[in-house]
C-alpha atoms as a PDB file:
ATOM      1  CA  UNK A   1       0.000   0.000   0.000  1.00  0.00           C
ATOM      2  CA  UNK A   2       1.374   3.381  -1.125  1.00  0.00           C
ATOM      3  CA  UNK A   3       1.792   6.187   1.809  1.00  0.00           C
ATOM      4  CA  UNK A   4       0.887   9.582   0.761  1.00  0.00           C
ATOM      5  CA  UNK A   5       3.115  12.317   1.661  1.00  0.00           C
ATOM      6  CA  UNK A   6       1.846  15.667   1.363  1.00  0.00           C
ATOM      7  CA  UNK A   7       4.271  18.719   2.354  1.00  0.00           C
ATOM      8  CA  UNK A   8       3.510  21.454   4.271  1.00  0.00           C
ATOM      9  CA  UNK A   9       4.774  24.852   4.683  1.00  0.00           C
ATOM     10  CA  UNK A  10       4.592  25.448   8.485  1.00  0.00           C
ATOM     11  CA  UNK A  11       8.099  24.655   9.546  1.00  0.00           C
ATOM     12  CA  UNK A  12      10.796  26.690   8.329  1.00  0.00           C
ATOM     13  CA  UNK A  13      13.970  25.226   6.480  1.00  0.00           C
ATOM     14  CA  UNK A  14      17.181  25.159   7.905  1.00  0.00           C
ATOM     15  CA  UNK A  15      19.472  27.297   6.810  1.00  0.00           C
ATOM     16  CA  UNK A  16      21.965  25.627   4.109  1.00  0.00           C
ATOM     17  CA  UNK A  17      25.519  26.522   3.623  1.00  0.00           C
ATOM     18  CA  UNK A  18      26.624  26.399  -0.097  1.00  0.00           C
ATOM     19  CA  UNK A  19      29.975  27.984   0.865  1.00  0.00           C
ATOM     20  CA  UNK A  20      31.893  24.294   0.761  1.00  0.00           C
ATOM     21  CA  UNK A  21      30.064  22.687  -2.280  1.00  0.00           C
ATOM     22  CA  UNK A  22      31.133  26.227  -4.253  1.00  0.00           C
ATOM     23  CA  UNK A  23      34.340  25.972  -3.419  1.00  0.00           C
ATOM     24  CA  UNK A  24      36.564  28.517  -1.334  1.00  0.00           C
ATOM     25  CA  UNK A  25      37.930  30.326  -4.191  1.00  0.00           C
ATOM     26  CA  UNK A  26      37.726  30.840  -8.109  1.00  0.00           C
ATOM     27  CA  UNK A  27      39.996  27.949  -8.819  1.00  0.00           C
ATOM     28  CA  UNK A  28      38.583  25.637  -6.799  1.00  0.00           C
ATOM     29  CA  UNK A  29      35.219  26.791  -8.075  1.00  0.00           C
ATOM     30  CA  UNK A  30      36.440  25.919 -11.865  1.00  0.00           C
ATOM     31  CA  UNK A  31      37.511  22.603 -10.471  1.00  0.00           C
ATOM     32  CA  UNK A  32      34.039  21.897  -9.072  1.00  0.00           C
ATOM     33  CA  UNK A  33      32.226  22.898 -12.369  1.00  0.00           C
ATOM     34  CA  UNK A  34      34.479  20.328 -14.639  1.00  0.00           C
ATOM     35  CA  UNK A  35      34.380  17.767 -12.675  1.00  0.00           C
ATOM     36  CA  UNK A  36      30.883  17.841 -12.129  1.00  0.00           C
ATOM     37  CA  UNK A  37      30.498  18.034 -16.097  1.00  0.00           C
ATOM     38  CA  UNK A  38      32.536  15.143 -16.341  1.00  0.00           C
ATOM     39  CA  UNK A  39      30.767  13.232 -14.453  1.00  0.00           C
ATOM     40  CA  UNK A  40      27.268  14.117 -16.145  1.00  0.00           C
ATOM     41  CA  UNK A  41      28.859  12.994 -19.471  1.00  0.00           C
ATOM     42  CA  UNK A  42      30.059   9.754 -17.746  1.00  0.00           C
ATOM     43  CA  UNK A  43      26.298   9.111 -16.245  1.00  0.00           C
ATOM     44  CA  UNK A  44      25.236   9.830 -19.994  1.00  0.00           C
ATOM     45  CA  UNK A  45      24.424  13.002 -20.856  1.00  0.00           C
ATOM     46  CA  UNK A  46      25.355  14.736 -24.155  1.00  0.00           C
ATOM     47  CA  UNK A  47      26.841  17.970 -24.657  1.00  0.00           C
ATOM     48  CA  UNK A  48      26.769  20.006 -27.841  1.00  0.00           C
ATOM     49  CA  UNK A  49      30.717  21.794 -27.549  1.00  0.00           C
ATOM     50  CA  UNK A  50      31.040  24.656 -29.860  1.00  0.00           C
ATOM     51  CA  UNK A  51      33.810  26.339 -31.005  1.00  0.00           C
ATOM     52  CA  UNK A  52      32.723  29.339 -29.047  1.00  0.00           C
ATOM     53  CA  UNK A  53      32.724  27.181 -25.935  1.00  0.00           C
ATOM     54  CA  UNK A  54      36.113  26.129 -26.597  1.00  0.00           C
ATOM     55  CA  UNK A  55      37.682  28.938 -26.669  1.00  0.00           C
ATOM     56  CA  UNK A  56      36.228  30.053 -23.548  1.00  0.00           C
ATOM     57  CA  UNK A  57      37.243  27.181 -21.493  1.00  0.00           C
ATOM     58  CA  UNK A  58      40.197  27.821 -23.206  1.00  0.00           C
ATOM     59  CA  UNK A  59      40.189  31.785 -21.663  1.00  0.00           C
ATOM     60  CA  UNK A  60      39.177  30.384 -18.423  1.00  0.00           C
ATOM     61  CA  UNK A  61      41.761  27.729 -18.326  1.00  0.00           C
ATOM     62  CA  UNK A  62      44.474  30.437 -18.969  1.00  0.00           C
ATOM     63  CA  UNK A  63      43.375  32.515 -16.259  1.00  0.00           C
ATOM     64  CA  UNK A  64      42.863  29.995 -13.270  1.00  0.00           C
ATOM     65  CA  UNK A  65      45.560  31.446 -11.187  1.00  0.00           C
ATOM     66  CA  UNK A  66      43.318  34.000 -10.526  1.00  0.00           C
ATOM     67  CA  UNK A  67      41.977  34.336  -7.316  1.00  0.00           C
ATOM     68  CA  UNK A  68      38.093  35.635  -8.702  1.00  0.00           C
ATOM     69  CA  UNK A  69      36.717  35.698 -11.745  1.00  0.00           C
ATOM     70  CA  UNK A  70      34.528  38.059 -13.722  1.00  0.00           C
ATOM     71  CA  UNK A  71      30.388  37.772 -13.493  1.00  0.00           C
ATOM     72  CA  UNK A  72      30.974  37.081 -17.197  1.00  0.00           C
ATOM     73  CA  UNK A  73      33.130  33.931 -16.076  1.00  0.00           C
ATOM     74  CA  UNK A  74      31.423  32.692 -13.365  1.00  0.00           C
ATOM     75  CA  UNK A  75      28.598  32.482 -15.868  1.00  0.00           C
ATOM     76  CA  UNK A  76      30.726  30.497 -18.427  1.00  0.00           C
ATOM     77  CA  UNK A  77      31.342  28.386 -15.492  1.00  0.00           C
ATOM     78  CA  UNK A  78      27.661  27.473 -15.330  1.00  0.00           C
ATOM     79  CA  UNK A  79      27.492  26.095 -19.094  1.00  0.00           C
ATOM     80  CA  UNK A  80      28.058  22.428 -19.161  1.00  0.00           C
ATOM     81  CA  UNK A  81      29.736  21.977 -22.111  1.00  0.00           C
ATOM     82  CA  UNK A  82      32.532  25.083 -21.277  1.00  0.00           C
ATOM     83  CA  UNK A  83      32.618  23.420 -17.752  1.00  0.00           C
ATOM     84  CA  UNK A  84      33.126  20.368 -19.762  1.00  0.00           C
ATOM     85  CA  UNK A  85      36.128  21.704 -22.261  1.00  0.00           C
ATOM     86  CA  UNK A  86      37.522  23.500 -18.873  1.00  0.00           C
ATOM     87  CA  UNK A  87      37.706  19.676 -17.109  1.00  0.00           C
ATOM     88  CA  UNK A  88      39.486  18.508 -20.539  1.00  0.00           C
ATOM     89  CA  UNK A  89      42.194  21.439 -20.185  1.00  0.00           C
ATOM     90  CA  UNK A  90      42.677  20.611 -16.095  1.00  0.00           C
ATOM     91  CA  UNK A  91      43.079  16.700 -16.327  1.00  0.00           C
ATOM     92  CA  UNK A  92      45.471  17.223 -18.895  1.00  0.00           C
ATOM     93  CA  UNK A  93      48.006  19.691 -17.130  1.00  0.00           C
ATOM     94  CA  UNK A  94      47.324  17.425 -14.289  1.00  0.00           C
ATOM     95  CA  UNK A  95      48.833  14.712 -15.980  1.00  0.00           C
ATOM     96  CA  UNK A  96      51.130  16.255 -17.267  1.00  0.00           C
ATOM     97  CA  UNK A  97      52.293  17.498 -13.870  1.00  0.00           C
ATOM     98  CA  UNK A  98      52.778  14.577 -12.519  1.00  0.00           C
ATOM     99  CA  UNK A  99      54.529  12.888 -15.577  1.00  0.00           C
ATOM    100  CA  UNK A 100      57.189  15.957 -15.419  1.00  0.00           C
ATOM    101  CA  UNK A 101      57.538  14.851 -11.999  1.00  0.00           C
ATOM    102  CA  UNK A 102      58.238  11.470 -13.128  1.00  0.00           C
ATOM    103  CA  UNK A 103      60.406  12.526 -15.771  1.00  0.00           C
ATOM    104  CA  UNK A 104      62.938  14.658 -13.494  1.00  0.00           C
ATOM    105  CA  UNK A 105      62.596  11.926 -10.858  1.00  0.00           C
ATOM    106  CA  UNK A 106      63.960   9.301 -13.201  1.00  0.00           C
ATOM    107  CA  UNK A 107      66.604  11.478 -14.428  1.00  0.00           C
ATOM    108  CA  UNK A 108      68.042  12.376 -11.321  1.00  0.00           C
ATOM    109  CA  UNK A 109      68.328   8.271 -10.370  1.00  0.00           C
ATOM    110  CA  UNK A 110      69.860   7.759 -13.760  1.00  0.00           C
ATOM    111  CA  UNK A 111      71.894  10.718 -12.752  1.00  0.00           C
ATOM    112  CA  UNK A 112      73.435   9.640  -9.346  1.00  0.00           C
ATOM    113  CA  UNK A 113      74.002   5.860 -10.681  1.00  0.00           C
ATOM    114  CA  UNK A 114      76.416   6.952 -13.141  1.00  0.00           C
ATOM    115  CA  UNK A 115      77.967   8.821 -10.059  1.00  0.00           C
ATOM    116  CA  UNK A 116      77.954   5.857  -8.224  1.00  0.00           C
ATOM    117  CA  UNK A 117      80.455   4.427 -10.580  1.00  0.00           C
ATOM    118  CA  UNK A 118      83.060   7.250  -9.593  1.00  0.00           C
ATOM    119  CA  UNK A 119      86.353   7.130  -9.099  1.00  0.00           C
ATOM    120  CA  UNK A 120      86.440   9.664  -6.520  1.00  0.00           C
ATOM    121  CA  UNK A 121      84.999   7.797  -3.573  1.00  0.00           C
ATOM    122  CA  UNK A 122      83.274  10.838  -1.829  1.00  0.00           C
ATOM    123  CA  UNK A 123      81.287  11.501  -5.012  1.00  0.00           C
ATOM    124  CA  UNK A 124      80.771   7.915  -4.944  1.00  0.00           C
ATOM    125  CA  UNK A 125      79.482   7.724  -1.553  1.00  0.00           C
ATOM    126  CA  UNK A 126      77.538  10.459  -1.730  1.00  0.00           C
ATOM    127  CA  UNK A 127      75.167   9.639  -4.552  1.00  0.00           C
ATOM    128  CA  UNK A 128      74.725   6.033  -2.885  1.00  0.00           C
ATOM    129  CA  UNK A 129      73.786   7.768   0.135  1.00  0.00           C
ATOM    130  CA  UNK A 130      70.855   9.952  -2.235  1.00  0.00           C
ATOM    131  CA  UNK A 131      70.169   7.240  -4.025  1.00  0.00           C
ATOM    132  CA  UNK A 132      69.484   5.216  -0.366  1.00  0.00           C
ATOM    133  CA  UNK A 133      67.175   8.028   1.263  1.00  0.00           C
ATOM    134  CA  UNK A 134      65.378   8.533  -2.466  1.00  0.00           C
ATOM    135  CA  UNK A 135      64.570   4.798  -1.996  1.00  0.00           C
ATOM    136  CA  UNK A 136      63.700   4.957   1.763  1.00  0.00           C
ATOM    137  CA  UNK A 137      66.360   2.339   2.548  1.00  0.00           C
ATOM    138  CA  UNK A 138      68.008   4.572   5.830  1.00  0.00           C
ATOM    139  CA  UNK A 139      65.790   6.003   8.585  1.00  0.00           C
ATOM    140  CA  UNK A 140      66.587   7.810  10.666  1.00  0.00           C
ATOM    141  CA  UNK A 141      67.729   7.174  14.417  1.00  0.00           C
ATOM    142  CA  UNK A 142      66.015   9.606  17.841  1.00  0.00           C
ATOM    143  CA  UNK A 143      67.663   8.675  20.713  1.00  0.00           C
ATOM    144  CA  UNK A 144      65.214   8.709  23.804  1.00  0.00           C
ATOM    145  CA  UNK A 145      67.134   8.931  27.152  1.00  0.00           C
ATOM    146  CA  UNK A 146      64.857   7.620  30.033  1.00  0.00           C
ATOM    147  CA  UNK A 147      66.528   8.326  33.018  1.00  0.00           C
ATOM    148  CA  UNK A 148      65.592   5.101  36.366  1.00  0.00           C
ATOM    149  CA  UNK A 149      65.767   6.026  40.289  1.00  0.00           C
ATOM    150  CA  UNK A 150      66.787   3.189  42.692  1.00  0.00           C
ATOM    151  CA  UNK A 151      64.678   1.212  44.297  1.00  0.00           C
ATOM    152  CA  UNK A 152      65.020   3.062  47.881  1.00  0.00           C
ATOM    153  CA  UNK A 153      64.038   6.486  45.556  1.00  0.00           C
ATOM    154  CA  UNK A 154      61.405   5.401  44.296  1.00  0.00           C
ATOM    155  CA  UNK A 155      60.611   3.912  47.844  1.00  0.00           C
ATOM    156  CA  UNK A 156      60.294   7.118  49.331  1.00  0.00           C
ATOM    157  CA  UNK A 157      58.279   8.851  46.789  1.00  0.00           C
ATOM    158  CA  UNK A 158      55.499   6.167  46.946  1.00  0.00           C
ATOM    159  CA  UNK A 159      55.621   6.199  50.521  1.00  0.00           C
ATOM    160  CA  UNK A 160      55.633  10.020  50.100  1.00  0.00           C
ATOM    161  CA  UNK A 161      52.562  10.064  47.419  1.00  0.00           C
ATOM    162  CA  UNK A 162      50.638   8.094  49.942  1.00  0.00           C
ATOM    163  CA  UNK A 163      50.946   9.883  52.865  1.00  0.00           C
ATOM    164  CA  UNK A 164      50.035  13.078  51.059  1.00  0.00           C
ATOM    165  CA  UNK A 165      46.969  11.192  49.865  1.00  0.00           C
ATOM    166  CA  UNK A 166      45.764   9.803  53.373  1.00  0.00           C
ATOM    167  CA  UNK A 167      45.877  13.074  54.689  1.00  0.00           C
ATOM    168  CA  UNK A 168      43.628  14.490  51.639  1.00  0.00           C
ATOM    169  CA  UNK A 169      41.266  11.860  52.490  1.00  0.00           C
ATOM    170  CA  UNK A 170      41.297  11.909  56.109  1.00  0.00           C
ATOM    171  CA  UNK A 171      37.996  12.515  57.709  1.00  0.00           C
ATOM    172  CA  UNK A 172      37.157  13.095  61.255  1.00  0.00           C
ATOM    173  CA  UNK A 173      34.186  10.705  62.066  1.00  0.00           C
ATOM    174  CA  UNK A 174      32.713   9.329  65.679  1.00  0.00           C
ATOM    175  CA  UNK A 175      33.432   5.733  66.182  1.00  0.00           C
ATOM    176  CA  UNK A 176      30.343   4.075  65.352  1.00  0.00           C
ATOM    177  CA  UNK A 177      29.016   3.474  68.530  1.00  0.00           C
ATOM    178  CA  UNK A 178      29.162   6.542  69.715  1.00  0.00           C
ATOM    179  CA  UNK A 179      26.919   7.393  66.466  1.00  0.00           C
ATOM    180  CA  UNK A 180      24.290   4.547  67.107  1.00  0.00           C
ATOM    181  CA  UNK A 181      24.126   6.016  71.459  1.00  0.00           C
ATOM    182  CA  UNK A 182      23.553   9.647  69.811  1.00  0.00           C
ATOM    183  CA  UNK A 183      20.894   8.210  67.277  1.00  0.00           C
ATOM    184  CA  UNK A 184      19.335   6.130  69.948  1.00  0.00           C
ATOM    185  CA  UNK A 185      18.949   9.649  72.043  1.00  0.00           C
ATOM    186  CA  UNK A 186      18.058  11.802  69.636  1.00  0.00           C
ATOM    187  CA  UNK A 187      15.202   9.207  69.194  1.00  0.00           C
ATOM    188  CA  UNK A 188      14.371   8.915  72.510  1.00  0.00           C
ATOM    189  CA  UNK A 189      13.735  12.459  72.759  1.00  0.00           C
ATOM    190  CA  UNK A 190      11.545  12.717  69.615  1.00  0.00           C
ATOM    191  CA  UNK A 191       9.418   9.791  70.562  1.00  0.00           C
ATOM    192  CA  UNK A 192       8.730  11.889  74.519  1.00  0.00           C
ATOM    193  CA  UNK A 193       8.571  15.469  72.457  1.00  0.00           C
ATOM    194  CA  UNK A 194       5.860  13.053  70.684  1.00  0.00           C
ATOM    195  CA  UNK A 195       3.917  11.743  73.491  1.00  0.00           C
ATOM    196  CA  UNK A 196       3.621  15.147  75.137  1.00  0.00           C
ATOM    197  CA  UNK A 197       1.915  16.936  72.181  1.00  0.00           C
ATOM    198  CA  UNK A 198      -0.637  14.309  72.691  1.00  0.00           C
ATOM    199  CA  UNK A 199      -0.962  14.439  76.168  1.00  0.00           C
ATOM    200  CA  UNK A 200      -1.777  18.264  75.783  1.00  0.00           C
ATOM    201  CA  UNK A 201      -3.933  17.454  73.215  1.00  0.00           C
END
């Protein structure tokens, strides 16, 4: 059986804060719009790219250093298909990034091997040490100095902790049946105190 659901009006919304799913600045914001056109075009929806659009994700591509944008561009940002172009132009700097990275990292390994082969054994030495921390094989040592009393020190400072802690705790009470006698009497005299009021009654 289907439940209806029928809205109402009489509670207000809570208040929603767009700030994070805009992003905290204009790149960030250009970042947010490809990717989200990416992934309409991966869940199947079809863009019409012009050449126009194009060349304005190319425009806004060249100026994402920029820390805003232009009403003009923020509006550019809003059409799939430049957010789409835009997302095209980011991947592919992004990859490129990190195959530059890749590049000079391989280069400077190929690098210090042929120094390894040195005759000059500090040069030698030297690029096997790199070559070692580049491929995590040394780590690094902290000395940690933990400095032990005697056993008659550390004696004294329990003994020392727990007098200071029974005379925190110490409390001054009547023996106990001293407590049960004044009970007892103080009973006593509430049961006559009793008695009387109905007497005068």
């Amino acid at each position: 059986m289907p439940i209806q659901v029928e809205p109402t009006l009489d509670k207000p919304l809570p208040p929603v804060n767009t700030k994070h799913d805009l992003g905290e600045d204009y790149p960030d914001r250009m970042k947010i719009a490809g990717n989200t056109a990416y992934l309409l075009k991966e869940l199947g929806a079809s863009f019409e790219m012009t050449e126009e659009d194009h060349a304005k994700a190319g425009k806004l591509f060249d100026e994402m250093n920029k820390k805003s944008g232009t009403p003009e561009e923020e509006m550019d940002l809003e059409n799939p298909s430049v957010a789409l172009g835009l997302a095209t132009y980011i991947n592919e700097y992004e990859r490129q990034i990190v195959q530059d990275k890749v590049q000079v990292r391989t280069i400077v390994t190929n690098r210090l091997l042929q120094m390894s082969q040195s005759d000059d054994q500090k040069i030698a030495i030297k690029a096997l040490e790199l070559l070692g921390k580049a491929s995590d094989l040394f780590v690094e040592h902290s000395e940690i100095t933990i400095t032990h009393k005697n056993s008659n020190e550390l004696k004294e400072a329990i003994k020392e902790r727990i007098r200071t802690l029974m005379q925190m705790n110490t409390i001054d009470v009547a023996p106990r049946a001293e407590r049960l006698a004044n009970s007892l009497d103080k009973k006593k005299k509430d049961d006559n105190s009793d008695s009387r009021k109905i007497i005068d009654v």
